[in-house]
N, C-alpha and C. Protein backbone atom coordinates (compact mmCIF):
# COMPACT_ATOMS: atom_id res chain seq x y z
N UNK A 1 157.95 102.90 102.97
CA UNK A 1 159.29 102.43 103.28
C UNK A 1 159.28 101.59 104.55
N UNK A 2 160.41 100.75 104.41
CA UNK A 2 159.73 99.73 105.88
C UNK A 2 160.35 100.44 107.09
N UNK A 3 161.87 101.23 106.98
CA UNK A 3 161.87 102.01 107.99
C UNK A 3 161.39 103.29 108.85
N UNK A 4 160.02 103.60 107.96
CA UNK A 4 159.04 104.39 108.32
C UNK A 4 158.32 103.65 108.95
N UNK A 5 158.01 102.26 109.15
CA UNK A 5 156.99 101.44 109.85
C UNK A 5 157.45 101.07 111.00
N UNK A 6 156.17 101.14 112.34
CA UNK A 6 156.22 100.43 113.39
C UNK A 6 155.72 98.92 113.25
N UNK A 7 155.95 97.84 113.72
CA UNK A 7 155.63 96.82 114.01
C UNK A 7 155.24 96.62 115.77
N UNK A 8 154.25 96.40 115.82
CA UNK A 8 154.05 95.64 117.14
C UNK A 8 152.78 94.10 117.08
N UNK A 9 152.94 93.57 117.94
CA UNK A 9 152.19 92.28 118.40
C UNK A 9 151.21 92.71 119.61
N UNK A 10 149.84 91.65 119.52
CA UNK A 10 149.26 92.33 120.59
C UNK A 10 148.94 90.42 120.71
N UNK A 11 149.12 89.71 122.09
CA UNK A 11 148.43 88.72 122.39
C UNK A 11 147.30 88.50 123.23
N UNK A 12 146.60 87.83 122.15
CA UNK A 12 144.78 88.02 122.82
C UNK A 12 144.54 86.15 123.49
N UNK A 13 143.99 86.34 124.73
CA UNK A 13 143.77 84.78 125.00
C UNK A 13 142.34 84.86 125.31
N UNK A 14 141.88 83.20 125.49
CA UNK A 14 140.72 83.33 125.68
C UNK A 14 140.57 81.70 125.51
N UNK A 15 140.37 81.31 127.03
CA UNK A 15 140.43 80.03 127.66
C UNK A 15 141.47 79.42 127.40
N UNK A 16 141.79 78.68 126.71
CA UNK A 16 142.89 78.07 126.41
C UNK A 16 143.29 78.10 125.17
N UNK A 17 142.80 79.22 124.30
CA UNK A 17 143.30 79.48 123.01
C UNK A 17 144.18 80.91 123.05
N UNK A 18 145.02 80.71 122.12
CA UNK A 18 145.97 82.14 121.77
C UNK A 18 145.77 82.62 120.38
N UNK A 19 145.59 83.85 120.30
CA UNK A 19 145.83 84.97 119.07
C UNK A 19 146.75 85.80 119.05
N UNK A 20 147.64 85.77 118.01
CA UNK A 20 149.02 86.45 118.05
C UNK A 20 148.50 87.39 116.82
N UNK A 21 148.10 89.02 117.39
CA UNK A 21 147.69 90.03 116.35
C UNK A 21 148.95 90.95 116.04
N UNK A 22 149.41 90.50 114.65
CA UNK A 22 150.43 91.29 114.41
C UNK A 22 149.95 92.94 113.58
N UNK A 23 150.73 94.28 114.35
CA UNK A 23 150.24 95.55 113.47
C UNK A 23 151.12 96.08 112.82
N UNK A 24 151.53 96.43 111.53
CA UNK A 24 152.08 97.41 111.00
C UNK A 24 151.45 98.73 110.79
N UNK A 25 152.72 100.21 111.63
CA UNK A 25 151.82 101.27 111.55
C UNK A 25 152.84 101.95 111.21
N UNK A 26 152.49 103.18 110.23
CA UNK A 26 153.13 103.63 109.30
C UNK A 26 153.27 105.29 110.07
N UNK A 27 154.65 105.57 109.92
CA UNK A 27 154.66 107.19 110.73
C UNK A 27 153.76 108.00 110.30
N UNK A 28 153.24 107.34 108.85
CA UNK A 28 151.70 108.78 108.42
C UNK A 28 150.40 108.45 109.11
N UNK A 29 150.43 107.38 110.26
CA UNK A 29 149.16 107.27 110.96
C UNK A 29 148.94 108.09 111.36
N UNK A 30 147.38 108.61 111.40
CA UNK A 30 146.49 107.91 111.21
C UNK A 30 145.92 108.03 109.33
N UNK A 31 146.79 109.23 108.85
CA UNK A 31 146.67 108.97 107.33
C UNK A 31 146.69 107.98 106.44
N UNK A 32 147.43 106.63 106.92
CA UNK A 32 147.78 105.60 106.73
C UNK A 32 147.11 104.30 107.20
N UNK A 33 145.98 103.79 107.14
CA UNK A 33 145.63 102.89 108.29
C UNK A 33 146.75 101.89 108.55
N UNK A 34 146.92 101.48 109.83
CA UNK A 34 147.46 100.42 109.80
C UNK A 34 147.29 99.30 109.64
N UNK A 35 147.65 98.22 109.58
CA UNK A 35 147.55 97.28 108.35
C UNK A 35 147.86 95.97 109.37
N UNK A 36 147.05 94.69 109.70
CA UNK A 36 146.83 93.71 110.73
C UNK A 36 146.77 92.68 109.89
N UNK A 37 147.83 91.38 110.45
CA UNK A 37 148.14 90.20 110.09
C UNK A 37 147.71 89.50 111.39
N UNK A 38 146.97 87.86 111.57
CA UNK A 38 146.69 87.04 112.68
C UNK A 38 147.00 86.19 112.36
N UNK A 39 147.34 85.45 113.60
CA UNK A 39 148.14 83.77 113.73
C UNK A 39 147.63 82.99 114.78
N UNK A 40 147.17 82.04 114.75
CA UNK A 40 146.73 81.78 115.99
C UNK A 40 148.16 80.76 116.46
N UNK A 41 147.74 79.47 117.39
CA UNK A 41 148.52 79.07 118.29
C UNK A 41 149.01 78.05 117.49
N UNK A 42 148.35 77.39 116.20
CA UNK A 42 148.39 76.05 115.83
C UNK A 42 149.71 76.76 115.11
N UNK A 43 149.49 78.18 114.53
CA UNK A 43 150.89 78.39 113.82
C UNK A 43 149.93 78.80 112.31
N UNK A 44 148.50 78.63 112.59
CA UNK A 44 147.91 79.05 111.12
C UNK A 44 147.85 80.36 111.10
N UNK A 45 147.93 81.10 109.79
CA UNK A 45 147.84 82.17 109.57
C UNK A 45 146.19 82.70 108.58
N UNK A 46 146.24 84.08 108.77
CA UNK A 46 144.89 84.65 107.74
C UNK A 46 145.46 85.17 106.21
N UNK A 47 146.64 85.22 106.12
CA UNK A 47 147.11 86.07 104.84
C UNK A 47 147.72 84.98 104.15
N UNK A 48 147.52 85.03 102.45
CA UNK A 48 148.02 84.11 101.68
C UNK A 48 149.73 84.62 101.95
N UNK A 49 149.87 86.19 101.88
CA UNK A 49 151.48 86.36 101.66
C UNK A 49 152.36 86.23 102.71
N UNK A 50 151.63 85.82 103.97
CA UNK A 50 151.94 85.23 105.44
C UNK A 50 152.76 83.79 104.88
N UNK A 51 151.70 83.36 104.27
CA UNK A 51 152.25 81.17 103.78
C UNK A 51 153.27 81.93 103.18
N UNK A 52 153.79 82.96 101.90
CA UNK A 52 154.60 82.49 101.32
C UNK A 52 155.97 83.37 101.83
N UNK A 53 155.82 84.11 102.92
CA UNK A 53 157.08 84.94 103.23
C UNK A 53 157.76 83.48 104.36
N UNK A 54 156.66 83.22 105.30
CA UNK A 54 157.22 82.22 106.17
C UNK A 54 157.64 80.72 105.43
N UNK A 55 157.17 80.40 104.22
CA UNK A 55 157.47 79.41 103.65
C UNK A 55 158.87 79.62 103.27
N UNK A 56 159.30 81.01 102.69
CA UNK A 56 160.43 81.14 102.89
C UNK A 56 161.93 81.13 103.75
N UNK A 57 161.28 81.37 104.83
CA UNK A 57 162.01 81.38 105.86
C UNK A 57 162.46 80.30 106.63
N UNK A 58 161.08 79.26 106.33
CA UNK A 58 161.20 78.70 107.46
C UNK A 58 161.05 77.00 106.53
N UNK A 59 161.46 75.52 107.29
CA UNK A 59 161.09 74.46 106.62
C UNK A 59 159.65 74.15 106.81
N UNK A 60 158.96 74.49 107.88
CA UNK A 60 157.79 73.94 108.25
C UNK A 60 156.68 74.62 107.38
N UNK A 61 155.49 73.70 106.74
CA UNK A 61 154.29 74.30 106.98
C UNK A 61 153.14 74.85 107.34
N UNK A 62 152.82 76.06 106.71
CA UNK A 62 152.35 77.35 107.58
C UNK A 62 150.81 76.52 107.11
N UNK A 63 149.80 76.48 107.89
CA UNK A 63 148.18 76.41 107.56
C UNK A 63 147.71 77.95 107.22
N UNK A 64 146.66 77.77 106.46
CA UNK A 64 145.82 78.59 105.87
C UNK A 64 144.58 78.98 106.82
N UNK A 65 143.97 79.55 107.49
CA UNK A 65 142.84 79.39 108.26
C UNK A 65 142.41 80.97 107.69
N UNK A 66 140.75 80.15 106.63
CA UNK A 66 139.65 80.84 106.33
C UNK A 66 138.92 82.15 107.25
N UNK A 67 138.90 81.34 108.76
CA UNK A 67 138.55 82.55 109.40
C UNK A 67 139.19 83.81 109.69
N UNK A 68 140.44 83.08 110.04
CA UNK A 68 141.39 84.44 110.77
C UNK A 68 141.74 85.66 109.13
N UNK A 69 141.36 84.43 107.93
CA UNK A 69 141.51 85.67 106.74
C UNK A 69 140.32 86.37 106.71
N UNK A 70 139.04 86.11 106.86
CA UNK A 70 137.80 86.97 107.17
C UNK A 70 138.12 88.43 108.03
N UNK A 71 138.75 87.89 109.08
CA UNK A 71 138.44 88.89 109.94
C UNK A 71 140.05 90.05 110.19
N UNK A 72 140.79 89.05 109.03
CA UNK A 72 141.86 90.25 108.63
C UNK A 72 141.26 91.50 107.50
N UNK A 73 140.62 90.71 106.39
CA UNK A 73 140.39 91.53 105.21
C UNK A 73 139.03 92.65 106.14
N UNK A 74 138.55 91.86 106.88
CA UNK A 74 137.28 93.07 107.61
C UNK A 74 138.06 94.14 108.00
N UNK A 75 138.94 93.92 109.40
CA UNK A 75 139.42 95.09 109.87
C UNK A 75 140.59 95.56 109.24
N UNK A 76 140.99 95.26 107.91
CA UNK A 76 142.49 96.06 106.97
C UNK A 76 141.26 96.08 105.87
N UNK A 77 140.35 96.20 105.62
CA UNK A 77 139.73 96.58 103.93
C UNK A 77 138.85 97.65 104.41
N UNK A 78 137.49 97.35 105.21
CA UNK A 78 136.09 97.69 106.16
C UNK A 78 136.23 98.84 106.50
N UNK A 79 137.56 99.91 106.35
CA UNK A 79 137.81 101.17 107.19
C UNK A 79 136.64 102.17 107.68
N UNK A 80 135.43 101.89 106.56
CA UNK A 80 134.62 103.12 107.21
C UNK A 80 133.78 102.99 108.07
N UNK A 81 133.87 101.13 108.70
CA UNK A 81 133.26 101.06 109.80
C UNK A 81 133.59 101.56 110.75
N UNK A 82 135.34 101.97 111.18
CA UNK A 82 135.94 102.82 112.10
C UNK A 82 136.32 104.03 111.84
N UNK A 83 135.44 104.72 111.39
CA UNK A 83 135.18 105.82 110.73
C UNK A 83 133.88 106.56 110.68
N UNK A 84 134.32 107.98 110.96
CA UNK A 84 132.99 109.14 110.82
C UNK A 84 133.37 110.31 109.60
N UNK A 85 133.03 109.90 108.35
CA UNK A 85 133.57 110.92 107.51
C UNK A 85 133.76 112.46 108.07
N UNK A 86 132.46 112.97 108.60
CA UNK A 86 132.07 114.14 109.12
C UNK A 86 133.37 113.83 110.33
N UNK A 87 133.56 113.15 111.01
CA UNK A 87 134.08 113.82 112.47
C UNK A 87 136.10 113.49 112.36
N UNK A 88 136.49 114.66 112.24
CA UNK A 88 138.05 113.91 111.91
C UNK A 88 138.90 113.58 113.05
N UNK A 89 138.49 113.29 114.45
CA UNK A 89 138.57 112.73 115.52
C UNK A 89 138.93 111.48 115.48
N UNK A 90 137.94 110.55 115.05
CA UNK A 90 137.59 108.97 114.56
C UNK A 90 138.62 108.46 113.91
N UNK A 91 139.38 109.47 113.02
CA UNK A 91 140.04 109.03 112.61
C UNK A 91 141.80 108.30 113.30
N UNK A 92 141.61 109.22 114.23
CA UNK A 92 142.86 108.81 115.33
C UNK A 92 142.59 107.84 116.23
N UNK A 93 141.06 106.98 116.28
CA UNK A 93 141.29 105.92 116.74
C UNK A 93 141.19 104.66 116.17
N UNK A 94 141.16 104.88 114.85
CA UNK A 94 141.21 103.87 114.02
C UNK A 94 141.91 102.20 114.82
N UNK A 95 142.96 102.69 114.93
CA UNK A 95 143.74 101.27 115.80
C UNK A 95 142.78 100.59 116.70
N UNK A 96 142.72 101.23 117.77
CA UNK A 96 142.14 100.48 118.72
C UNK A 96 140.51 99.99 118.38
N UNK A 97 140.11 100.85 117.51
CA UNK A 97 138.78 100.20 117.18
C UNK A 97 138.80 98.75 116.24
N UNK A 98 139.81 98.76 115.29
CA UNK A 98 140.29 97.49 114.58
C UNK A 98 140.90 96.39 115.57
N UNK A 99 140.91 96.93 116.69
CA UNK A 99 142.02 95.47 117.86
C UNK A 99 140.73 95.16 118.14
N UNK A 100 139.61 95.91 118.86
CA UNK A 100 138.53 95.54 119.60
C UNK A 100 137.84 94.91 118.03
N UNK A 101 137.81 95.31 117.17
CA UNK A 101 137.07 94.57 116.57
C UNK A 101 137.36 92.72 115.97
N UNK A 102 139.11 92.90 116.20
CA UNK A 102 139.64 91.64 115.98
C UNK A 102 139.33 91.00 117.38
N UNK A 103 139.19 91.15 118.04
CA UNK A 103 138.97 90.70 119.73
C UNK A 103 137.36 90.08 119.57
N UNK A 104 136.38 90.78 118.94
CA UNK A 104 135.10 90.28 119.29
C UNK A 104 135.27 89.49 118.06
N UNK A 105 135.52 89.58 117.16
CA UNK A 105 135.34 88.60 115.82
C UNK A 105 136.17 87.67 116.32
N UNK A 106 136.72 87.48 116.62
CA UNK A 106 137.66 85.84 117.13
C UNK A 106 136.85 85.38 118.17
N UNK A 107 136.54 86.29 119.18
CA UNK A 107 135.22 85.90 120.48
C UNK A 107 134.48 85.25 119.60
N UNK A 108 133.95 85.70 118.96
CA UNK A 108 132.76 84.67 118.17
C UNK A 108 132.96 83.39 117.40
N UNK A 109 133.81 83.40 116.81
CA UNK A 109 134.83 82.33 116.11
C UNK A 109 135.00 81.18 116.54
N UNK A 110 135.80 81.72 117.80
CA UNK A 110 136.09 80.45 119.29
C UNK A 110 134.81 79.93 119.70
N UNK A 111 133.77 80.54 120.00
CA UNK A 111 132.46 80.40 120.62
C UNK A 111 131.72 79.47 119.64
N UNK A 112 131.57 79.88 118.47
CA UNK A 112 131.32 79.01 117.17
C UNK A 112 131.98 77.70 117.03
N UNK A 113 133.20 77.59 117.46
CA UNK A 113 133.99 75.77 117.14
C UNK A 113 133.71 75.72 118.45
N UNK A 114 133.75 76.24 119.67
CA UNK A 114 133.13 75.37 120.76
C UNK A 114 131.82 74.69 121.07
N UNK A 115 130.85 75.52 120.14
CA UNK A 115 129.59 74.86 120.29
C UNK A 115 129.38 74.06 119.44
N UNK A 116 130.35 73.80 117.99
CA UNK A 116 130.23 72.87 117.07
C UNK A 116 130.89 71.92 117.92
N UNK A 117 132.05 71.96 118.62
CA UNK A 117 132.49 70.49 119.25
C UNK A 117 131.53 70.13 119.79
N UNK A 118 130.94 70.97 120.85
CA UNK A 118 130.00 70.59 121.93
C UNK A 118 129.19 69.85 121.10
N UNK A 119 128.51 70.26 119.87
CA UNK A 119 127.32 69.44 118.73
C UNK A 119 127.56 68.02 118.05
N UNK A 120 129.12 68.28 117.95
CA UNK A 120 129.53 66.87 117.92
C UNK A 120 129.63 66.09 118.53
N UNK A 121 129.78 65.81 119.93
CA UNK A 121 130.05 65.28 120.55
C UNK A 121 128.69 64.69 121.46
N UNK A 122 127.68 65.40 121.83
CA UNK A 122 126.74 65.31 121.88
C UNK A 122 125.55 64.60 120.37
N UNK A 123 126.41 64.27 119.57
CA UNK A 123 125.84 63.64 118.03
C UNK A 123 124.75 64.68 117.59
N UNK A 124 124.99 66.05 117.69
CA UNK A 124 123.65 66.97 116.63
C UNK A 124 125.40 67.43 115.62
N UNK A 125 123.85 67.33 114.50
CA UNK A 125 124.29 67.63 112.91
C UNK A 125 125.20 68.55 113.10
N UNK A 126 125.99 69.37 111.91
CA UNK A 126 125.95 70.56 112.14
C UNK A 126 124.76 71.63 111.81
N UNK A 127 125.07 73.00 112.31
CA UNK A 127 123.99 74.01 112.12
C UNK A 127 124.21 74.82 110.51
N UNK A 128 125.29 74.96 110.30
CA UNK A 128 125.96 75.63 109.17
C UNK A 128 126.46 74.95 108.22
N UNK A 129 125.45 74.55 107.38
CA UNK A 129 125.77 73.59 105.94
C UNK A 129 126.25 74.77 104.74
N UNK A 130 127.46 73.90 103.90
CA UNK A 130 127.63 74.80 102.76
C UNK A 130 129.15 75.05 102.77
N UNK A 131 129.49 75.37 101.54
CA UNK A 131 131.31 75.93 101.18
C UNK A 131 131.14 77.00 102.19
N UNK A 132 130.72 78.33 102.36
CA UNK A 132 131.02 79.14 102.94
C UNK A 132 130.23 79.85 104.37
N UNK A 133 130.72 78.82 105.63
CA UNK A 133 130.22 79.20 106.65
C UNK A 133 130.47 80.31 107.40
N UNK A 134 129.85 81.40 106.98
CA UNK A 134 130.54 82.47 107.41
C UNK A 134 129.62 82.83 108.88
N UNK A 135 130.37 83.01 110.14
CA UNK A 135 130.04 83.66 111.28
C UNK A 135 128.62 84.74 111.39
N UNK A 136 128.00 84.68 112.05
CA UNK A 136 126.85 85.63 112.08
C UNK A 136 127.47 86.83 112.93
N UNK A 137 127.30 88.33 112.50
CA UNK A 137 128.23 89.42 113.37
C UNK A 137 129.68 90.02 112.30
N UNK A 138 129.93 89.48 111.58
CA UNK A 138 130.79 89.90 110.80
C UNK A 138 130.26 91.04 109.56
N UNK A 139 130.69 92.17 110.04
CA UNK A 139 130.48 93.33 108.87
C UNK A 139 129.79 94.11 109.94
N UNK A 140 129.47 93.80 110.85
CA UNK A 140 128.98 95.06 112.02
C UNK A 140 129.70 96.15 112.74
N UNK A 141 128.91 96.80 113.15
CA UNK A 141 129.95 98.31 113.09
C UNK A 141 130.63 97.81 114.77
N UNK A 142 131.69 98.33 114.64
CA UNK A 142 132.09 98.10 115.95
C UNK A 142 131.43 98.46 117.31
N UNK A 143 131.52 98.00 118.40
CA UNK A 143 130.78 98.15 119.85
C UNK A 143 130.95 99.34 120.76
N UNK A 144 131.95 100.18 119.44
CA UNK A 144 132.67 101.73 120.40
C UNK A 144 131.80 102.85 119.88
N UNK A 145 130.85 102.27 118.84
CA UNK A 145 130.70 103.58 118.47
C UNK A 145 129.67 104.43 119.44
């Protein structure tokens, strides 16, 4: 029910870029994981049903950005990386281990198009040929454990 749900925002910066991490958390947390939508600054989003609720709402178009959907479906699908079956502790920090993990996966992200500008600009190729350049570090267990 949506009036069983908390909503909060968490804003992550990092040099001159912004991440707007939106959380829905459900009064059965931690039974419930909570459930993370990202936006960055340009106004792109990671969730297809992000484009079509704000398409609704709003006249402007919403962008699609591949990465920020990577590293939504990791930390809202991935649960048993923030997780110790055996220890039912783990389970109450589920949240904060999914923020820190959206925090270093965007760290890397940013770090990744900065050194591709830097490659461009300096005239080297790129390093990552192919439809699907996916980040090196993605699917790793988080840095808390």
């Amino acid at each position: 029910k949506e009036e069983d749900m908390k909503r909060y925002v968490a804003t992550i910066k990092r040099k001159s870029a912004t991440l707007k991490a939106s959380v829905t958390i459900s009064d059965n947390y931690p039974a419930e994981p909570p459930v993370w939508s990202l936006q960055s600054e340009d106004g792109s989003v990671g969730a297809a049903s992000s484009l079509q609720s704000n398409n609704d709402n709003s006249k402007t178009d919403v962008l699609f950005d591949a990465s920020l959907h990577r590293i939504e479906c990791h930390v809202n699908q991935d649960l048993d990386k923030f997780v110790c079956e055996d220890v039912e502790a783990t389970y109450d920090w589920i949240l904060i281990h999914q923020l820190a993990d959206i925090v270093s996966c965007w760290d890397e992200m940013m770090s990744a198009k900065e050194e591709g500008n830097a490659n461009k600009s300096k005239g080297h190729e790129r390093i990552r040929k192919g439809k699907d350049r996916k980040l090196v570090g993605f699917g790793e267990k988080s840095p808390f454990f």
